[in-house]
Protein backbone atom coordinates (compact mmCIF):
# COMPACT_ATOMS: atom_id res chain seq x y z
CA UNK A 1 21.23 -14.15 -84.83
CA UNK A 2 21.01 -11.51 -82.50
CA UNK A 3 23.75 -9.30 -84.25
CA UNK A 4 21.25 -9.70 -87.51
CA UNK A 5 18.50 -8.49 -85.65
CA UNK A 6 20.38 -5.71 -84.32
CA UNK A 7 21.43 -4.31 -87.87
CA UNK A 8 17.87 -4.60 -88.60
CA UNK A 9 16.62 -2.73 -85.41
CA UNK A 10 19.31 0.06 -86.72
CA UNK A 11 17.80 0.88 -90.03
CA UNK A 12 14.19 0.23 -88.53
CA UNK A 13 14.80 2.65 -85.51
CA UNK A 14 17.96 4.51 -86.70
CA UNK A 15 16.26 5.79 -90.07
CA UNK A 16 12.90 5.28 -90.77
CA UNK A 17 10.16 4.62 -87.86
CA UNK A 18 11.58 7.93 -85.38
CA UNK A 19 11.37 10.24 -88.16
CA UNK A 20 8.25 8.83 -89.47
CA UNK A 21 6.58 8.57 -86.04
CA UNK A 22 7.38 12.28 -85.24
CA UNK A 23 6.59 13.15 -88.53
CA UNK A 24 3.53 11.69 -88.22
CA UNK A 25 2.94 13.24 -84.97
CA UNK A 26 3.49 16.73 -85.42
CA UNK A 27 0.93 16.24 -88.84
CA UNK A 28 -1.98 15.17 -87.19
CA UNK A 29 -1.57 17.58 -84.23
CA UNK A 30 -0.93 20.40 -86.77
CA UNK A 31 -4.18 19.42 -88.84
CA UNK A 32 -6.64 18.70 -85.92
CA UNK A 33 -5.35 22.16 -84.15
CA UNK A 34 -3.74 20.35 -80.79
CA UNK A 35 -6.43 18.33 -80.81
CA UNK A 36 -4.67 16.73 -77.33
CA UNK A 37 -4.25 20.36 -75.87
CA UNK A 38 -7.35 22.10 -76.86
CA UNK A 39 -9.86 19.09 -75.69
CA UNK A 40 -7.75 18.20 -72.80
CA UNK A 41 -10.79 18.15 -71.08
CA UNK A 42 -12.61 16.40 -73.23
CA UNK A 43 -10.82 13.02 -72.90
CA UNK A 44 -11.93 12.58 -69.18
CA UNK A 45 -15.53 14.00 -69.97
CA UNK A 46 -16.30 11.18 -72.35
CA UNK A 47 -15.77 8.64 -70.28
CA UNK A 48 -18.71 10.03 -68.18
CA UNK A 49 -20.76 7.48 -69.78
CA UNK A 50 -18.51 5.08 -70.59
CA UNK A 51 -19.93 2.16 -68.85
CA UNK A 52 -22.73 1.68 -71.37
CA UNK A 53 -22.33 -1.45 -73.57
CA UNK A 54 -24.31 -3.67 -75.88
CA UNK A 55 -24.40 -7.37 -76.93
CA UNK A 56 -22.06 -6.73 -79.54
CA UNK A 57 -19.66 -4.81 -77.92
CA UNK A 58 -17.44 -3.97 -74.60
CA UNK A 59 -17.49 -0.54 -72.71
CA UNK A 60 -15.59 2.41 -73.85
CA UNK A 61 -14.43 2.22 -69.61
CA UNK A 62 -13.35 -1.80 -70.82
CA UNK A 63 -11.63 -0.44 -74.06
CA UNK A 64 -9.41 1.82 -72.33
CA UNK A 65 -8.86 -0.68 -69.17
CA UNK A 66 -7.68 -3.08 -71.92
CA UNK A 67 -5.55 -0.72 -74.10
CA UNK A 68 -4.13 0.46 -71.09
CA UNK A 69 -3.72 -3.67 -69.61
CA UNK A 70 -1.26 -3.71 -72.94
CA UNK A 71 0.30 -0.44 -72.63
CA UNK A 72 1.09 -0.41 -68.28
CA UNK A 73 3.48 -3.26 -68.36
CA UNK A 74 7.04 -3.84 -68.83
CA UNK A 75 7.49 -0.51 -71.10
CA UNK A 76 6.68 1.51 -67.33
CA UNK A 77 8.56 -0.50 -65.19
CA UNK A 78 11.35 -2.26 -66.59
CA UNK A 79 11.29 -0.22 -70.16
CA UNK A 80 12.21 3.30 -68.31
CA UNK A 81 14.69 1.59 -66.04
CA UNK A 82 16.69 0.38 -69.72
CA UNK A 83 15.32 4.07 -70.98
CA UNK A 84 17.63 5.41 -68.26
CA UNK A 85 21.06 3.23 -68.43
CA UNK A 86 21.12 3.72 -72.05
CA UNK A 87 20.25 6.84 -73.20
CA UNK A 88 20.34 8.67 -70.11
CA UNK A 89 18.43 10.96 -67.86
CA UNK A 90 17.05 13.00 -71.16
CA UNK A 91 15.90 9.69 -72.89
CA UNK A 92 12.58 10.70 -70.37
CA UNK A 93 12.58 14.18 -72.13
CA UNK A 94 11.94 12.15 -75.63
CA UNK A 95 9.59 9.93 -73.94
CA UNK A 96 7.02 13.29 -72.75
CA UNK A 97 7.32 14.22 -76.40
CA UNK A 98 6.84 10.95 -78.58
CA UNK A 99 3.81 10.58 -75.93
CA UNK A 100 2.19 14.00 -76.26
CA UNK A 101 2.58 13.75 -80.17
CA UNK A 102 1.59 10.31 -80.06
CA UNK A 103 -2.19 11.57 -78.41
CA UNK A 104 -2.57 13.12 -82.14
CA UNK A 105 -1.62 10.07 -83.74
CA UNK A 106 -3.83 7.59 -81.22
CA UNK A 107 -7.00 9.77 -81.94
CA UNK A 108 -6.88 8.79 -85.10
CA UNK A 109 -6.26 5.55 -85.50
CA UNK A 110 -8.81 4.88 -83.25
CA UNK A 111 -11.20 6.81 -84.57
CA UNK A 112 -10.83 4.93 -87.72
CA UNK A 113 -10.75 2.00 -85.89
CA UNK A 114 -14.40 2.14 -84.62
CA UNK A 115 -15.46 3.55 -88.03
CA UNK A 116 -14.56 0.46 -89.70
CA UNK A 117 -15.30 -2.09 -87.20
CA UNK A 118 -17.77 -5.07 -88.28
CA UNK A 119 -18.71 -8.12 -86.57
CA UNK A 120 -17.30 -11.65 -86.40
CA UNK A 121 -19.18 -14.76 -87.00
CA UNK A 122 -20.18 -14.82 -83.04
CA UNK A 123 -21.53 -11.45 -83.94
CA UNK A 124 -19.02 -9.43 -81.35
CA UNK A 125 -17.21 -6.46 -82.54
CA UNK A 126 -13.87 -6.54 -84.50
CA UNK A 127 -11.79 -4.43 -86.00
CA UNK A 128 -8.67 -2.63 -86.34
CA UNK A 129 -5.46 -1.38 -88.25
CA UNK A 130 -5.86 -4.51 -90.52
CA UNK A 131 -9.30 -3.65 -91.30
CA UNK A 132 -8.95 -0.10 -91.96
CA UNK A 133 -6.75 -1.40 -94.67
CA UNK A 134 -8.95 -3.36 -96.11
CA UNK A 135 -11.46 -0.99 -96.11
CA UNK A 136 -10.47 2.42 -96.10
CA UNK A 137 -7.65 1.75 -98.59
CA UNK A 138 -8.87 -1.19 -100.49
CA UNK A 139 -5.77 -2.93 -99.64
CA UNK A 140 -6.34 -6.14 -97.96
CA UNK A 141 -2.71 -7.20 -98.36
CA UNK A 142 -1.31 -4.18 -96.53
CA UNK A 143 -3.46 -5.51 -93.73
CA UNK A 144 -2.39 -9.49 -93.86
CA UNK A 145 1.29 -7.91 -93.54
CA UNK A 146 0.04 -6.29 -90.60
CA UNK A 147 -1.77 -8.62 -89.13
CA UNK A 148 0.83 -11.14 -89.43
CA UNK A 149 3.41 -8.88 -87.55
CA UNK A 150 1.28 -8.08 -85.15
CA UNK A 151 0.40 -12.08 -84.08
CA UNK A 152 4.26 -12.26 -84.05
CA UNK A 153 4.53 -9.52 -82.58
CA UNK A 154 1.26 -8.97 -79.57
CA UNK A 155 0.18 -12.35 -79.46
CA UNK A 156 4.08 -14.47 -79.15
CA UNK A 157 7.15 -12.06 -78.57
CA UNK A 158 5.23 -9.43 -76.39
CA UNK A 159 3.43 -12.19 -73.87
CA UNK A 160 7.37 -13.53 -74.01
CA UNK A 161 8.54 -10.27 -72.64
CA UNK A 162 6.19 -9.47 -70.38
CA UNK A 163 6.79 -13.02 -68.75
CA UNK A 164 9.97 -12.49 -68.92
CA UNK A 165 10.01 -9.50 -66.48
CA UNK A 166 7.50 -11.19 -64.19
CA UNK A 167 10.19 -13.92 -63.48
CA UNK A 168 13.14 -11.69 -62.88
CA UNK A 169 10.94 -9.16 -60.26
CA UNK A 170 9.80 -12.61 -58.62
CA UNK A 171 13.10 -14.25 -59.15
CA UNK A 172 14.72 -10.38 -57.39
CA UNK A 173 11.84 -10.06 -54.72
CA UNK A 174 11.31 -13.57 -53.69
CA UNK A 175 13.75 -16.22 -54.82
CA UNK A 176 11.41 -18.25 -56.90
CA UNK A 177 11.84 -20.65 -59.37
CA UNK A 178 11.21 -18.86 -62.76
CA UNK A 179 9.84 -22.47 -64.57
CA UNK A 180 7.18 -21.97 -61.32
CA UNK A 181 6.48 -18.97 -62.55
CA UNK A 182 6.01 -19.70 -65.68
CA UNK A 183 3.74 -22.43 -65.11
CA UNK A 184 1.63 -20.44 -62.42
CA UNK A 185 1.06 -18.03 -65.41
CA UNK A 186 -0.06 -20.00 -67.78
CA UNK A 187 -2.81 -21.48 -66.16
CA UNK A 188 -4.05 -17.77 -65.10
CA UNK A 189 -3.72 -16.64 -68.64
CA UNK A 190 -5.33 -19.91 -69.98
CA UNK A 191 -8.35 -19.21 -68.14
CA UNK A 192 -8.65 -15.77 -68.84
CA UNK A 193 -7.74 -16.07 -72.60
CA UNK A 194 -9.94 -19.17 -73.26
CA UNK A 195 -12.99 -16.63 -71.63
CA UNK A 196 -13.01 -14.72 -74.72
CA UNK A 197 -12.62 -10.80 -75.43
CA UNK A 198 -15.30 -9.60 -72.71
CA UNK A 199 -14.01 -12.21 -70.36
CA UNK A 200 -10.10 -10.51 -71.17
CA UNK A 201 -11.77 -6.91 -70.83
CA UNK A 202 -13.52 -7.59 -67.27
CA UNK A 203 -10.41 -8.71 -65.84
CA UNK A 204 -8.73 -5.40 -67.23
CA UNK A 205 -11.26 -3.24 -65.75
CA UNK A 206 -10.89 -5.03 -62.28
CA UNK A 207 -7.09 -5.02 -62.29
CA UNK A 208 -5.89 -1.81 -64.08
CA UNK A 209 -7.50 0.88 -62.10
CA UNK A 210 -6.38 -0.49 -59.04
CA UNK A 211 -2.81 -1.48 -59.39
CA UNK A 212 -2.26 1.85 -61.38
CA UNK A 213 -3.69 3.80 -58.56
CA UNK A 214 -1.67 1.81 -55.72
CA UNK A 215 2.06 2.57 -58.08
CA UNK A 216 1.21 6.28 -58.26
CA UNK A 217 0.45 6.79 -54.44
CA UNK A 218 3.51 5.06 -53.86
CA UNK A 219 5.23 7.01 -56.28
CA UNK A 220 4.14 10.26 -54.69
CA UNK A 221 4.62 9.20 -51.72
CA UNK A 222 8.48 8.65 -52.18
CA UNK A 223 8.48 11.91 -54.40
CA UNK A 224 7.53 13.72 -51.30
CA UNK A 225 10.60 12.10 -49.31
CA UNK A 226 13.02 13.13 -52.24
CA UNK A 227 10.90 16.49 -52.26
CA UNK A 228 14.13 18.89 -52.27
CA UNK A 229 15.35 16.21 -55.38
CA UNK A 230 12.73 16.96 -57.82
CA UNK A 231 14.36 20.74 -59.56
CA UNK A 232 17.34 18.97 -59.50
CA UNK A 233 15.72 15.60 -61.59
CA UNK A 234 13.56 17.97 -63.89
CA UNK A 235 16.80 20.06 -65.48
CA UNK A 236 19.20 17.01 -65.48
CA UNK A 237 16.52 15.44 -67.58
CA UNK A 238 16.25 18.71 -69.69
CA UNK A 239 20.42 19.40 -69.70
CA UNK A 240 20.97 15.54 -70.96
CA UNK A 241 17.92 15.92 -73.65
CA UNK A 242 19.77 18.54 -75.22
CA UNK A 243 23.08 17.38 -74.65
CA UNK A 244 24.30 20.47 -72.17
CA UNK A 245 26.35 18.25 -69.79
CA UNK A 246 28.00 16.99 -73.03
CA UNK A 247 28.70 20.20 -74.73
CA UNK A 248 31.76 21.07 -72.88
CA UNK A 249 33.17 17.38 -73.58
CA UNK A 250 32.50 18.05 -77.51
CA UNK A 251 30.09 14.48 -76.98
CA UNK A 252 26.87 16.07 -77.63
CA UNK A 253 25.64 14.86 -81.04
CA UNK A 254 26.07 11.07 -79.44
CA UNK A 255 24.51 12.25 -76.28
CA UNK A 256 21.49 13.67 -77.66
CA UNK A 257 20.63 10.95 -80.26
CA UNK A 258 20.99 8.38 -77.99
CA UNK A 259 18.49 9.97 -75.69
CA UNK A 260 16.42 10.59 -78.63
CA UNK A 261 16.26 6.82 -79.63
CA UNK A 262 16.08 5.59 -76.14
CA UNK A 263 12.98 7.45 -75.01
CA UNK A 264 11.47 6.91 -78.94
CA UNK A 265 12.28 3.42 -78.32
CA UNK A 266 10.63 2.42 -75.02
CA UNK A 267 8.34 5.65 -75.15
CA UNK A 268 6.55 4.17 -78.24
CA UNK A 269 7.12 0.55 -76.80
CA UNK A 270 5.18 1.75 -73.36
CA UNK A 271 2.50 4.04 -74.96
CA UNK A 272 2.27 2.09 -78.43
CA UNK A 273 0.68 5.30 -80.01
CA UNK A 274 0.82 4.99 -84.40
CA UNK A 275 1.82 1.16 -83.58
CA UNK A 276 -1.66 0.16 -84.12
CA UNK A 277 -2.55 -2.33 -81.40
CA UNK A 278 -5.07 0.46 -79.15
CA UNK A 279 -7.11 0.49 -82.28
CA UNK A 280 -8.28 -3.04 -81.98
CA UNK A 281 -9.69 -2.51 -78.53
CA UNK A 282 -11.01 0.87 -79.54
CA UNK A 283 -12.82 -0.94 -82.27
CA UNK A 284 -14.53 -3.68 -80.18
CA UNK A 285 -16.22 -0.51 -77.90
CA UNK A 286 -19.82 0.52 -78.28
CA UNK A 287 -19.31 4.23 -78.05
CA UNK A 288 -21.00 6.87 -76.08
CA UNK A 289 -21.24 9.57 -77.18
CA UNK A 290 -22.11 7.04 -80.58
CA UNK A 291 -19.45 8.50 -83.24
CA UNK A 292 -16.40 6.82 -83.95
CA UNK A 293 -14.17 10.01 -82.85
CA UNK A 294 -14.98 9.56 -78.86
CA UNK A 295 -13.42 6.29 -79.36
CA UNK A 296 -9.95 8.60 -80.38
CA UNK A 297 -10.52 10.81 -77.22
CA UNK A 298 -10.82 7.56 -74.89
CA UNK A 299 -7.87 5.75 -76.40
CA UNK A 300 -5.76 10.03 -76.60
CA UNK A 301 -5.90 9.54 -72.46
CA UNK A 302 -4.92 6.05 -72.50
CA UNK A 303 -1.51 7.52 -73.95
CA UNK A 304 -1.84 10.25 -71.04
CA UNK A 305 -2.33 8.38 -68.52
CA UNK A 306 0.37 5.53 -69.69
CA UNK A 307 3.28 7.76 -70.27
CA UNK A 308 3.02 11.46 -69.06
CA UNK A 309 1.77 10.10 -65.75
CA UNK A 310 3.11 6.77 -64.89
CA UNK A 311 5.86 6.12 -66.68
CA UNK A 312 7.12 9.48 -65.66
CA UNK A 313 6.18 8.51 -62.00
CA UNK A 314 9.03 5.42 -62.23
CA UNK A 315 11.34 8.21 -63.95
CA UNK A 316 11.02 10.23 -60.88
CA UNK A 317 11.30 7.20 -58.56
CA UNK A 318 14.77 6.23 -60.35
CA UNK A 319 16.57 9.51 -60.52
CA UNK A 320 15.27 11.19 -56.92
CA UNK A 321 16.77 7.61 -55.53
CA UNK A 322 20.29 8.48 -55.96
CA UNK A 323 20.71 5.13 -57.48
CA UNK A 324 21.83 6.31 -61.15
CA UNK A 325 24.98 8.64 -58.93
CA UNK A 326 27.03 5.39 -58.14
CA UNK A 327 25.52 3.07 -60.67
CA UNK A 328 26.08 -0.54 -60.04
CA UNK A 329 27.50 -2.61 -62.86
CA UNK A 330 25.16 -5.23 -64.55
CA UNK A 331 21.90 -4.06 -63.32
CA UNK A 332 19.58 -3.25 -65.15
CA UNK A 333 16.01 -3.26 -66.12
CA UNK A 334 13.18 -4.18 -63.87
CA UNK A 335 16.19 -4.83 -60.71
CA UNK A 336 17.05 -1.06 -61.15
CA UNK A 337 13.32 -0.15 -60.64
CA UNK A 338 13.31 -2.28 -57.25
CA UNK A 339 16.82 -0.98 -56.15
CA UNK A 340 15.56 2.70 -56.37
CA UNK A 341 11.92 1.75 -54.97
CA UNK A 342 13.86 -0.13 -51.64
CA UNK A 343 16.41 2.75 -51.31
CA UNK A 344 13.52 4.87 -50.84
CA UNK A 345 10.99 2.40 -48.69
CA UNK A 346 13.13 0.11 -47.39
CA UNK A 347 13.08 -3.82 -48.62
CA UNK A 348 9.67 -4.02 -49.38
CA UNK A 349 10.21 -1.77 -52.51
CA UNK A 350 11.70 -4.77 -54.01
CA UNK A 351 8.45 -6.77 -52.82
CA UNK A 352 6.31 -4.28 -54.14
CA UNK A 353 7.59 -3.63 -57.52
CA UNK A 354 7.92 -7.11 -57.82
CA UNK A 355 3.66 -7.55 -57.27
CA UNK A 356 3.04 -4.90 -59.21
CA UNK A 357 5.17 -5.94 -62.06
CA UNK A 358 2.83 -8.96 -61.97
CA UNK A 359 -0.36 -7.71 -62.70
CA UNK A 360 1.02 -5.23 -64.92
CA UNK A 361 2.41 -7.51 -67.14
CA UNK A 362 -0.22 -10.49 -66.25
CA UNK A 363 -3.10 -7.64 -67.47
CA UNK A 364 -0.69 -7.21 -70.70
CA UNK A 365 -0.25 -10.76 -71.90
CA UNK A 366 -4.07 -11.41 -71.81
CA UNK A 367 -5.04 -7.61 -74.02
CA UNK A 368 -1.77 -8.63 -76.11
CA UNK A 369 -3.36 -11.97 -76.91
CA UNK A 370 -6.80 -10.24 -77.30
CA UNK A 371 -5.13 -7.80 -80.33
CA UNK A 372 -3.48 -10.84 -81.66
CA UNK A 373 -7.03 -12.53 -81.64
CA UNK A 374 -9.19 -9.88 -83.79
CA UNK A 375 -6.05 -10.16 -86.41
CA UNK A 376 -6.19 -13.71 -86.41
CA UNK A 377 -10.25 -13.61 -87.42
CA UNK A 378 -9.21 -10.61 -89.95
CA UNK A 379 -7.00 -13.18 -91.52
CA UNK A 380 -9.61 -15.80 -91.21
CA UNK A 381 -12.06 -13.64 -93.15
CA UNK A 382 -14.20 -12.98 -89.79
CA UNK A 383 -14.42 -16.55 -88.62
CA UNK A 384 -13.08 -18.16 -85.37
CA UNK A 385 -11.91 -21.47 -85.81
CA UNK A 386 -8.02 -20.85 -85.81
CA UNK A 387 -8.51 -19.62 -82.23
CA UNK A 388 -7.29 -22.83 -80.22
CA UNK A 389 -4.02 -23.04 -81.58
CA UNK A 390 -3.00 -19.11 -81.26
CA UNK A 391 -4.62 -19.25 -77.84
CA UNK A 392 -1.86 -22.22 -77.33
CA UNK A 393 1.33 -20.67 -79.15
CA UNK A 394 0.60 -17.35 -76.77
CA UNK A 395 0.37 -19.32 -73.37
CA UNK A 396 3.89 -21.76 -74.55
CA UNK A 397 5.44 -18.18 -75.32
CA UNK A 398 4.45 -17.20 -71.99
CA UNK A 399 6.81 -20.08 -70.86
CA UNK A 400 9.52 -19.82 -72.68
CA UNK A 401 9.58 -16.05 -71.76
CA UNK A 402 9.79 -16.93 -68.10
CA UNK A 403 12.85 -18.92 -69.04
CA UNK A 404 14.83 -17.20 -71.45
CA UNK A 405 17.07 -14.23 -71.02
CA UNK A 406 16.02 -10.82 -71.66
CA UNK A 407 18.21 -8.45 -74.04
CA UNK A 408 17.29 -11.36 -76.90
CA UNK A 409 13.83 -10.92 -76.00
CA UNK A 410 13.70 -7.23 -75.81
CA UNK A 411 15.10 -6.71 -79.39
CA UNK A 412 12.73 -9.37 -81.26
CA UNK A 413 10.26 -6.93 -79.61
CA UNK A 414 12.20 -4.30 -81.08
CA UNK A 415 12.12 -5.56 -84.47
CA UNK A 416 8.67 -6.10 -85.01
CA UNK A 417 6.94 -3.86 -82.86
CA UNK A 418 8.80 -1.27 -85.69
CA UNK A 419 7.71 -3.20 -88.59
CA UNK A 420 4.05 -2.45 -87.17
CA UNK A 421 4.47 0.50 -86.77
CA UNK A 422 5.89 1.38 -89.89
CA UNK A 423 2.95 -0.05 -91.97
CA UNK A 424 0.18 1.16 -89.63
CA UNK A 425 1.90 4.80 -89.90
CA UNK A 426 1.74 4.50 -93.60
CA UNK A 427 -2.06 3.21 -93.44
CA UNK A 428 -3.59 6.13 -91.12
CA UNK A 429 -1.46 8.90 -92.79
CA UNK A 430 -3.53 7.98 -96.30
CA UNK A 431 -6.48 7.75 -94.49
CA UNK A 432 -6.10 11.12 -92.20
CA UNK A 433 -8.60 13.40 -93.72
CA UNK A 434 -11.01 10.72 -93.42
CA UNK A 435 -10.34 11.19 -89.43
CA UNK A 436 -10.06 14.46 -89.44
CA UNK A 437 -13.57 15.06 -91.02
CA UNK A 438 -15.09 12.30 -88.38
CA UNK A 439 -13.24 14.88 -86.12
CA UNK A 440 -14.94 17.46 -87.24
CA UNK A 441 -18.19 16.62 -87.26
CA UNK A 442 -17.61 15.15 -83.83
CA UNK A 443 -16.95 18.73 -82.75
CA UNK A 444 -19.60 20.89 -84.92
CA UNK A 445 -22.35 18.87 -82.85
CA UNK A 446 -20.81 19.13 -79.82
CA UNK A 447 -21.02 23.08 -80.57
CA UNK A 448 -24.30 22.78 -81.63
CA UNK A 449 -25.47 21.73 -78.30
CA UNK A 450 -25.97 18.54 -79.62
CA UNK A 451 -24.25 14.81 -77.90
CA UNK A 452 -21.99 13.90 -81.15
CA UNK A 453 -24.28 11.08 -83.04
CA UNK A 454 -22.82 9.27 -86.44
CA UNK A 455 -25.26 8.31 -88.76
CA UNK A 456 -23.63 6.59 -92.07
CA UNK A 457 -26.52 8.22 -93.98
CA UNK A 458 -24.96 11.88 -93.73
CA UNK A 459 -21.59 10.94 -94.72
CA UNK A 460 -22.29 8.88 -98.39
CA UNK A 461 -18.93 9.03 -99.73
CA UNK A 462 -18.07 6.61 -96.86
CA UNK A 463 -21.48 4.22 -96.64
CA UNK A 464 -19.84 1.81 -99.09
CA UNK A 465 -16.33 1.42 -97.43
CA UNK A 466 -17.98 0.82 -94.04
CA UNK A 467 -20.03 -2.31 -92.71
CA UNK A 468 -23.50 -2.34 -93.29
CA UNK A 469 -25.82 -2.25 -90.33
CA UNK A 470 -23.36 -0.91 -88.23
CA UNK A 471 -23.57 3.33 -88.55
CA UNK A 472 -27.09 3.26 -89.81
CA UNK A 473 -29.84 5.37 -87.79
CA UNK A 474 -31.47 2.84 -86.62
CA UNK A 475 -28.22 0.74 -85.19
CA UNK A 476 -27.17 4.20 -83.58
CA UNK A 477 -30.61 4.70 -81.73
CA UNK A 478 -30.04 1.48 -80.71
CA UNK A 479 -26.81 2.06 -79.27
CA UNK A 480 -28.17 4.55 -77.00
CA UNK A 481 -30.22 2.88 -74.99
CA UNK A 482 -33.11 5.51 -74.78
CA UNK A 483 -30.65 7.92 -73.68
CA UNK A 484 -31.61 11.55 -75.20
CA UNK A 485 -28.95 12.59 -78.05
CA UNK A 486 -29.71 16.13 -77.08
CA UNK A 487 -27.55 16.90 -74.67
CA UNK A 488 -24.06 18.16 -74.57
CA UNK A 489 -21.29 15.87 -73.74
């Protein structure tokens, strides 16, 4: 089995999804003019007022402390560790780039994603790649393929992955019993899970910003022991991205594209930009400023802040270690990120990684689940009444990832996080000048002096595709709270 899912993860990763992805990423940063350079800025001034909220609807704050809940995980800890061992030092190179094209490609997708939201039959916010496809494109079995591979993929294999790496840092850090483990984490999942969306995103917002902010003082706090280190671990990761150690050796082509699909791989895996899951917590947000693009610049910094900053912070932690000079045979993975962290701290690395690795992943398996949830209603045609047994297939494959061995794991994740991608890719590239005229209208008002406001009413050729009620004037006013749309954002 697992030699037929490797030849599959070949052609998936080998020939279609890295050339698509970057294809797809250099497009939309080429069309919205470095959309992620020029409004840099702009991401972190949006979230200003990104505590407001409605009935309907979680935060825009909640939407990114979700989206980032799925992205921090595994793909930061254990995912650059594997990055590392198997494609090298340069595989980090590839995973800066796939991120800062990927900002393109996230604004996007989310935009879209809060254009074509609607409502579910509990009247909360849904929405999606899935539903995009249905009705941007008219294509409501693009988005059952979609949906389906992403309830394999978010709501079973993920949760089995990020379980997985919870045991082994426990297992590592403090001898315990993975089937413990896996137990212990159900029952904090069930009760989260069985809470609901805004029960999933108000134990994201609690979690995320703290744990993320505790591994990046540690980080720079062992950066500034290995201070003399860090020229030396910036050019070996730009020598072995370009394959200059390997020249002389005549082993560069190898070299290089196994960096390449290495920091592809887990880059995309860790930041999940063009996959298409982000989009279904950017669609349950009530936005502020109220247009669907400031939905694309919240979700553009969840990419940011994921890869560029703390996925490169483990990176750094790795290869200023020393561990990677006398590698030690058969580790790997999430022990690899706690040998480098205790070489540097002492013991309590291990200890450390090994709580952190926790709530990173426990924050994951409850916003995978919440992604696989809006697909299940899409499927459902906006009702709820499948929920109890997905809620139950996501906690069982929470314990079977605690038991089972990881490389099996890692490549069902493989397979059909790509297939995901792949369709979702497709979707948003037909859809593109869609975003980019949400884009730049976003922009015109914000030039104008104005806070960016959508009304459906302005933009006809689109008032039939989207749900009704939803981008009307009135339903925007509404949005706002009595806040003045006058002012610039």
């Amino acid at each position: 089995m697992i030699e037929f899912i490797n030849s599959l993860n070949n052609i998936v990763w080998g020939s279609l999804l890295i050339y698509l992805l970057l294809g797809a990423g250099i497009f939309f940063t080429l069309f919205t003019g470095f959309i992620q350079f020029r409004h840099f800025g702009h991401m972190f001034g949006v979230l200003r007022n990104s505590n407001q909220t409605s009935n309907e609807g979680i935060s825009s704050f909640q939407a990114l402390c979700t989206s980032l809940a799925a992205r921090v995980g595994t793909g930061n800890l254990t995912g650059v560790a594997i990055a590392l061992t198997a494609g090298g030092p340069g595989a980090i190179f590839w995973m800066w780039v796939v991120a800062f094209l990927g900002m393109a490609t996230s604004f996007i997708e989310s935009t879209l994603a809060q254009l074509y939201k609607t409502k579910d039959d509990q009247g909360n916010y849904r929405g999606g790649p899935a539903y995009y496809m249905q009705k941007g494109l008219n294509l409501r079995w693009m988005g059952v393929l979609f949906s389906i591979f992403l309830i394999i993929a978010f709501g079973l294999v993920f949760n089995a992955v990020q379980a997985n790496s919870i045991a082994e840092a426990t297992a590592v850090a403090f001898d315990f019993n993975p089937l413990y483990v896996g137990i212990v984490l159900v029952i904090m999942s069930g009760i989260v899970i069985f809470g609901g969306l805004k029960s999933i995103a108000k134990v994201a917002e609690l979690i995320v910003p703290v744990m993320a902010i505790a591994y990046l003082l540690l980080a720079f706090w062992v950066v500034g022991h290995h201070i003399e280190r860090l020229p030396e671990v910036f050019m070996l990761i730009i020598r072995n991205a370009f394959g200059l150690q390997e020249a002389a050796g005549g082993a560069i082509g190898y070299g290089v594209a196994q960096a390449m699909t290495q920091g592809i791989q887990r880059g995309l895996f860790s930041n999940e930009a063009g996959m298409g899951s982000a989009p279904n917590a950017a669609a349950s947000a009530t936005p502020y400023p109220p247009h669907p693009a400031s939905q694309g610049y919240v979700q553009m910094m969840g990419v940011f802040m994921d890869t560029i900053v703390i996925c490169s912070a483990t990176a750094i932690i790795i290869l200023s270690s020393g561990v990677l000079d006398n590698p030690v045979e058969k580790i790997n993975g999430i022990e690899l990120t706690q040998l480098a962290l205790s070489s540097a701290v002492g013991s309590w690395g291990a200890t450390f990684i090994a709580i952190a690795i926790f709530f990173f992943a426990f924050t994951s398996i409850i916003a995978n689940y919440s992604y696989a949830e809006s697909n299940l209603v899409f499927l459902e045609n906006n009702h709820t009444a499948g929920l109890l047994l997905l809620r139950l297939a996501a906690l069982g494959m929470v314990m079977f990832g605690s038991l089972a061995e990881m490389p099996f794991i890692w490549k069902l994740a493989d397979l059909s996080m790509g297939l995901m991608a792949i369709i979702n890719l497709i979707a948003i590239l037909l859809l593109s000048k869609i975003a980019f005229k949400l884009a730049k209208d976003y922009n015109m008002q914000r030039k104008a002096g104005k806070t960016p406001t959508f009304n459906i009413d302005d933009h006809l050729e689109l008032k039939l595709q989207v749900e009704e009620g939803i981008w009307d004037k009135k339903s925007v006013e509404e949005w706002v709270n009595g806040k003045p749309t006058q002012q610039t954002v």
